[in-house]
Protein backbone atom coordinates (compact mmCIF):
# COMPACT_ATOMS: atom_id res chain seq x y z
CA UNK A 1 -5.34 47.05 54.20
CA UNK A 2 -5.23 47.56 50.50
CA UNK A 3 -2.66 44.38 49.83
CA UNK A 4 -5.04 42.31 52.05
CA UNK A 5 -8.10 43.37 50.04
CA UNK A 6 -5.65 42.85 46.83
CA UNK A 7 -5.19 39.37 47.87
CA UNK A 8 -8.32 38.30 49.16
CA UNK A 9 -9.58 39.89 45.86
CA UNK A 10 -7.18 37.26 43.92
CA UNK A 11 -7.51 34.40 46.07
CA UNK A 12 -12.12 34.89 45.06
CA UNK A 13 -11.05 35.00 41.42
CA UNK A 14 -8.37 32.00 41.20
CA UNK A 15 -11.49 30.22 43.33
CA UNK A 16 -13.71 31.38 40.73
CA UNK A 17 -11.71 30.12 38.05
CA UNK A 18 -10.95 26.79 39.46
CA UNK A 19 -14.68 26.22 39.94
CA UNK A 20 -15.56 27.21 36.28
CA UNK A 21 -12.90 24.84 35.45
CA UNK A 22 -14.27 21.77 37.32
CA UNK A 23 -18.03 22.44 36.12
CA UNK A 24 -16.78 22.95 33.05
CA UNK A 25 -14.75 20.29 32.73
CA UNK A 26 -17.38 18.07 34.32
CA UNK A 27 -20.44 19.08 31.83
CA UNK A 28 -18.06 18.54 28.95
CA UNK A 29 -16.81 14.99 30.18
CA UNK A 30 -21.04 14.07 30.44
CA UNK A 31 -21.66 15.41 26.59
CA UNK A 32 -18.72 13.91 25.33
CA UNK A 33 -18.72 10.94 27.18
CA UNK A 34 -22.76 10.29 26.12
CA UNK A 35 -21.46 11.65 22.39
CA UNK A 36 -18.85 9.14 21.66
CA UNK A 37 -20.56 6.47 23.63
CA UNK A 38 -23.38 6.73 21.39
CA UNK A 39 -21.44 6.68 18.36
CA UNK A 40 -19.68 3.73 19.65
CA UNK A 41 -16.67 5.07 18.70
CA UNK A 42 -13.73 7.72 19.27
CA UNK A 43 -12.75 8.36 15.44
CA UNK A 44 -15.50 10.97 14.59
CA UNK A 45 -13.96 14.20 13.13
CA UNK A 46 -17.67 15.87 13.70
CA UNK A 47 -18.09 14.56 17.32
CA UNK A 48 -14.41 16.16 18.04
CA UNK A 49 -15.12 19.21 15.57
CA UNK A 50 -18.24 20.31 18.57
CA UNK A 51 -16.06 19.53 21.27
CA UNK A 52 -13.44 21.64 20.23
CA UNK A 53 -16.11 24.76 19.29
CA UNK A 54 -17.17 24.15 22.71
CA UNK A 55 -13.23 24.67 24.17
CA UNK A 56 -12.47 27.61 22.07
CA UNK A 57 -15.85 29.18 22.75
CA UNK A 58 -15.80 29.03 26.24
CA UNK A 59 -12.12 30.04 26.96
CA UNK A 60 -12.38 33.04 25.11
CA UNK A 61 -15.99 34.00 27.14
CA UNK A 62 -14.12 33.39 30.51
CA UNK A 63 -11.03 35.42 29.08
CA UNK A 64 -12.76 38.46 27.30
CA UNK A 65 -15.47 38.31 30.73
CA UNK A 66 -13.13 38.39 33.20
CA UNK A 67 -11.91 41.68 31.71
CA UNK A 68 -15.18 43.57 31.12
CA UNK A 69 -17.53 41.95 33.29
CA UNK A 70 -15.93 40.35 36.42
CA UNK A 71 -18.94 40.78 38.70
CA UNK A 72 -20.99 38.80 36.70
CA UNK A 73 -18.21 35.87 36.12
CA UNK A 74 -18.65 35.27 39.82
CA UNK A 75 -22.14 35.62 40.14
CA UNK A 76 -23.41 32.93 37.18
CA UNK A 77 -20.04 30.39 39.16
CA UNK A 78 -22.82 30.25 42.30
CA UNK A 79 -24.84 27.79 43.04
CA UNK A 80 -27.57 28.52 42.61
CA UNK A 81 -31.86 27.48 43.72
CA UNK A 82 -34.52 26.99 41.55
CA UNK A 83 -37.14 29.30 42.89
CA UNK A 84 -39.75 29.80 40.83
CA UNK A 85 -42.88 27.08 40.08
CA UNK A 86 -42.26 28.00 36.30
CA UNK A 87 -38.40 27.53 36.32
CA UNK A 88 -39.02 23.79 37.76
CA UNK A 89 -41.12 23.11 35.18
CA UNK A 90 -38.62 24.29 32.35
CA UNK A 91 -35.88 22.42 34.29
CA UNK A 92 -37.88 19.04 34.45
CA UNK A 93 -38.19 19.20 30.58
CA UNK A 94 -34.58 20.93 29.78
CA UNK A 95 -32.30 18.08 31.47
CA UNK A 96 -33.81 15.18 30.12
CA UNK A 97 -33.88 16.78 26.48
CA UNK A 98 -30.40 18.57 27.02
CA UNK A 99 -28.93 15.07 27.82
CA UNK A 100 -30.35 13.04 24.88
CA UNK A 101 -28.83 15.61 22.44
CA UNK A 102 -25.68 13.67 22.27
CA UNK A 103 -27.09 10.40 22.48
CA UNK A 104 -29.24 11.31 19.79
CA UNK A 105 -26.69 12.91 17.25
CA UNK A 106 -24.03 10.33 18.19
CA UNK A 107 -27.03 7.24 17.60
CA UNK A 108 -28.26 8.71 14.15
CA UNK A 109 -24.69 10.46 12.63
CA UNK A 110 -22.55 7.12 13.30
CA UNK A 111 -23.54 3.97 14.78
CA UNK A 112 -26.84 3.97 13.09
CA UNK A 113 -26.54 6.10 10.37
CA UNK A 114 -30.39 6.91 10.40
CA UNK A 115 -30.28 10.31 8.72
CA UNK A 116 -27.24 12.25 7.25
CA UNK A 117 -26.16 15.76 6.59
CA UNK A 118 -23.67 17.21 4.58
CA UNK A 119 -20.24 17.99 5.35
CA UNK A 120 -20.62 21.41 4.38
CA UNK A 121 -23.38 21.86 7.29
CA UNK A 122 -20.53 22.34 9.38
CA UNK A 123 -19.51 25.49 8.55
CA UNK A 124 -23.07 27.38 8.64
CA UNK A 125 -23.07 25.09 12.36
CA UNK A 126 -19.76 27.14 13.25
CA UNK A 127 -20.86 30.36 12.33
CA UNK A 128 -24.36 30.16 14.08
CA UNK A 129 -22.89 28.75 16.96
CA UNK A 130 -20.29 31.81 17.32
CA UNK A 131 -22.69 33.87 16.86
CA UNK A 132 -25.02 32.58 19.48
CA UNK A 133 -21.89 33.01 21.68
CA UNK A 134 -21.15 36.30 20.67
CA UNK A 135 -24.82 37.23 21.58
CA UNK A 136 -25.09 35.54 24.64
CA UNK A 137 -21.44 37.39 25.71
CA UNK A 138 -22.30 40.86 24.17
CA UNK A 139 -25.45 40.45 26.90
CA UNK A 140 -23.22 39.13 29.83
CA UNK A 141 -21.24 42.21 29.57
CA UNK A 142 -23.49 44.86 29.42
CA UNK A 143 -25.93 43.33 31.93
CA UNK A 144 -24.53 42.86 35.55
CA UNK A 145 -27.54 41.28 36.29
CA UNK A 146 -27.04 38.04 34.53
CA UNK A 147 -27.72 34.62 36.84
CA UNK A 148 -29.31 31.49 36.06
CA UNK A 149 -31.99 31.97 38.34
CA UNK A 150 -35.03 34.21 37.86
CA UNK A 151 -35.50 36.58 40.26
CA UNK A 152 -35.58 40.29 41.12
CA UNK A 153 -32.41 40.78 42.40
CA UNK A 154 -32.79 43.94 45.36
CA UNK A 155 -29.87 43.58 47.19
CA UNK A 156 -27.40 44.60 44.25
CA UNK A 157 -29.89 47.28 43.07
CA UNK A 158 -31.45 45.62 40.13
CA UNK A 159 -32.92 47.77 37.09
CA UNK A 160 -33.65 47.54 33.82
CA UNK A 161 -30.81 47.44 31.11
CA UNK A 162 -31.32 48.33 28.07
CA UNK A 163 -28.51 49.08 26.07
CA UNK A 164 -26.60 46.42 23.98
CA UNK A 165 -28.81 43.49 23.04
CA UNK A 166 -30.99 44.44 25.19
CA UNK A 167 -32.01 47.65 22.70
CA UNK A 168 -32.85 44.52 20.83
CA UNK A 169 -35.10 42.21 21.61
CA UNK A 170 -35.84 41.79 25.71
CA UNK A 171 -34.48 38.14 25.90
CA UNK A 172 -31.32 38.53 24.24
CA UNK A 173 -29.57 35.67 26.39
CA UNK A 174 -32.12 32.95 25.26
CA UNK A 175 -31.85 34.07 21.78
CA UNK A 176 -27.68 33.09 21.79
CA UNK A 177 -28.98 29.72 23.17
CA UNK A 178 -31.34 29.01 21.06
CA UNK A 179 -28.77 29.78 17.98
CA UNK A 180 -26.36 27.35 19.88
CA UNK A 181 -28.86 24.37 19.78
CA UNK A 182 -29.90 24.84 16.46
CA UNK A 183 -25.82 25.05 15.18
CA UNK A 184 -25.44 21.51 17.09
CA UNK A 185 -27.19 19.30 14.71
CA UNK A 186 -25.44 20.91 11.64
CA UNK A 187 -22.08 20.39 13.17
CA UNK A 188 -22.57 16.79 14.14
CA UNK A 189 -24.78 16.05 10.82
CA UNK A 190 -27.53 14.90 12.36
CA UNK A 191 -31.17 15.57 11.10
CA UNK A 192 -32.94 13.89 14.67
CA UNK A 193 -30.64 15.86 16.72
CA UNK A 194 -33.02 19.22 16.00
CA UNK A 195 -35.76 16.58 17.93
CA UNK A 196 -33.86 17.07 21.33
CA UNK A 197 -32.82 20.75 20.96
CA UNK A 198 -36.05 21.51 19.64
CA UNK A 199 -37.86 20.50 23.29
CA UNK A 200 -34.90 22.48 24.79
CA UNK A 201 -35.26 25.67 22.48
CA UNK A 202 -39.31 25.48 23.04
CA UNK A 203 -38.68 25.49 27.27
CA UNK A 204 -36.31 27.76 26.68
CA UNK A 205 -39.18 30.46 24.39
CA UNK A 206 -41.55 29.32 27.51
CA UNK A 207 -39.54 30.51 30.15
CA UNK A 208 -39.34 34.00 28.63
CA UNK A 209 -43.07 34.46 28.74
CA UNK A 210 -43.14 33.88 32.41
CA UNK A 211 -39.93 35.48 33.14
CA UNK A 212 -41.26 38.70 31.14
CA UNK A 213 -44.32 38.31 32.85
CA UNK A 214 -42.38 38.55 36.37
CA UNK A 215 -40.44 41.26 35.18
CA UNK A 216 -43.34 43.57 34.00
CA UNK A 217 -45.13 42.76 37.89
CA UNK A 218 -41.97 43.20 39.93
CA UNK A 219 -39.10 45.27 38.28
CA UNK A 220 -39.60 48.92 38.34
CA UNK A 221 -39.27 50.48 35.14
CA UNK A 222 -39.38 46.81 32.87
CA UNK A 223 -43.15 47.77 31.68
CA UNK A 224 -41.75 51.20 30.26
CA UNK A 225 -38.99 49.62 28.81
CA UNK A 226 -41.20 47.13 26.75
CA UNK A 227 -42.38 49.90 25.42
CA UNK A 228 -39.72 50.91 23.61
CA UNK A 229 -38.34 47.43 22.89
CA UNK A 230 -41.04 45.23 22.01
CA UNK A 231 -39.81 42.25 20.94
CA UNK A 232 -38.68 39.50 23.42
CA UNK A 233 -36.77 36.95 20.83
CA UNK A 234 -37.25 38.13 16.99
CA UNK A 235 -37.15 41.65 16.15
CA UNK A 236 -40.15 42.42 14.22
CA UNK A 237 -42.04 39.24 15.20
CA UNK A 238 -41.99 38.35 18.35
């Protein structure tokens, strides 16, 4: 019974694994693909500097995750429905913005040449866009609650967590991505870029006011626990 378990067990994760791999895979062939089409060419040492952030970030998440957080590995690789009348709207403006950051950055960085930033901007881009990762993982681990839709999750027992970043600010997950979008324009040098991740960072800020407001009406405990941690993106602020 146990080696069937063991196996079945192993046979989920290598599924799990192949799927991140495809989606992966996939997203990353549509922003590269829009990136270098855009730029009109392949010869762009920023364009392949962001792709390979995005490699290096993302196998280490699915490496380190797998380890200290399995449960919610699988959970975020399911498809999953948009349920919610306020996570529709977010989605209807996210997409559209999400996709024109490349076309944007590649547009204005090389075949236009619109605006320009400095070479140097890369390495503040890095270094916010790790450490967007490193927030947005730090949460993933401590929270096996983490999916990409919003809802109150009874079946696997949800409650509030609040250790980690979540002893924080209450929204630490959309505080990595928002550090993520804004690292993207440095990296690729482009001053319009922040136009495009700008609308995605702002639906991103309004889904946390109606996801907190959800929370405080339908998770036990979540009203107590804003309490104690007031702040749902900057600590001290807001």
């Amino acid at each position: 019974m146990e080696g069937n378990e063991l196996r079945t067990g192993n046979k989920s994760s290598s599924l799990h694994l192949a799927r991140l791999c495809v989606d992966f895979l996939f997203s990353l062939g549509v922003f590269g693909g829009l990136l270098f089409w855009a730029a009109g060419t392949l010869s762009w040492t920023r364009g392949w500097t962001h792709v390979g952030l995005w490699i290096v970030t993302v196998v280490a998440n699915v490496v380190i995750l797998r380890r200290t957080n399995p449960d919610v590995f699988a959970v975020r690789l399911k498809r999953q429905r948009v349920g919610e009348k306020f996570d529709k709207v977010v989605l209807s403006l996210v997409l559209p913005a999400a996709l024109a950051i490349p076309v944007v950055a590649g547009l204005d960085a090389v075949r236009y040449e619109w605006t320009f930033l400095p070479l140097w901007a890369i390495c503040p881009g890095i270094v916010v866009h790790v450490a967007g990762d490193a927030f947005v993982l730090w949460a993933m681990i401590v929270n096996p609650y983490v999916e990409k839709e919003v809802r109150i999750q009874t079946e696997r027992g949800h409650r509030v967590i609040t250790t980690g970043p979540y002893a924080i600010v209450r929204h630490p997950m959309y505080v990595s991505f928002i550090l993520i979008l804004a690292s993207i324009p440095l990296v690729l040098g482009s001053w319009w870029t922040f136009l495009p991740a700008g609308v995605v960072g702002l639906a991103l800020i309004i889904r946390t006011t109606f996801e907190d407001r959800m929370l405080r009406e339908e998770l036990p405990g979540y009203e107590d626990y804003t309490l104690k941690t007031r702040y749902r993106l900057i600590p001290g602020i807001w």
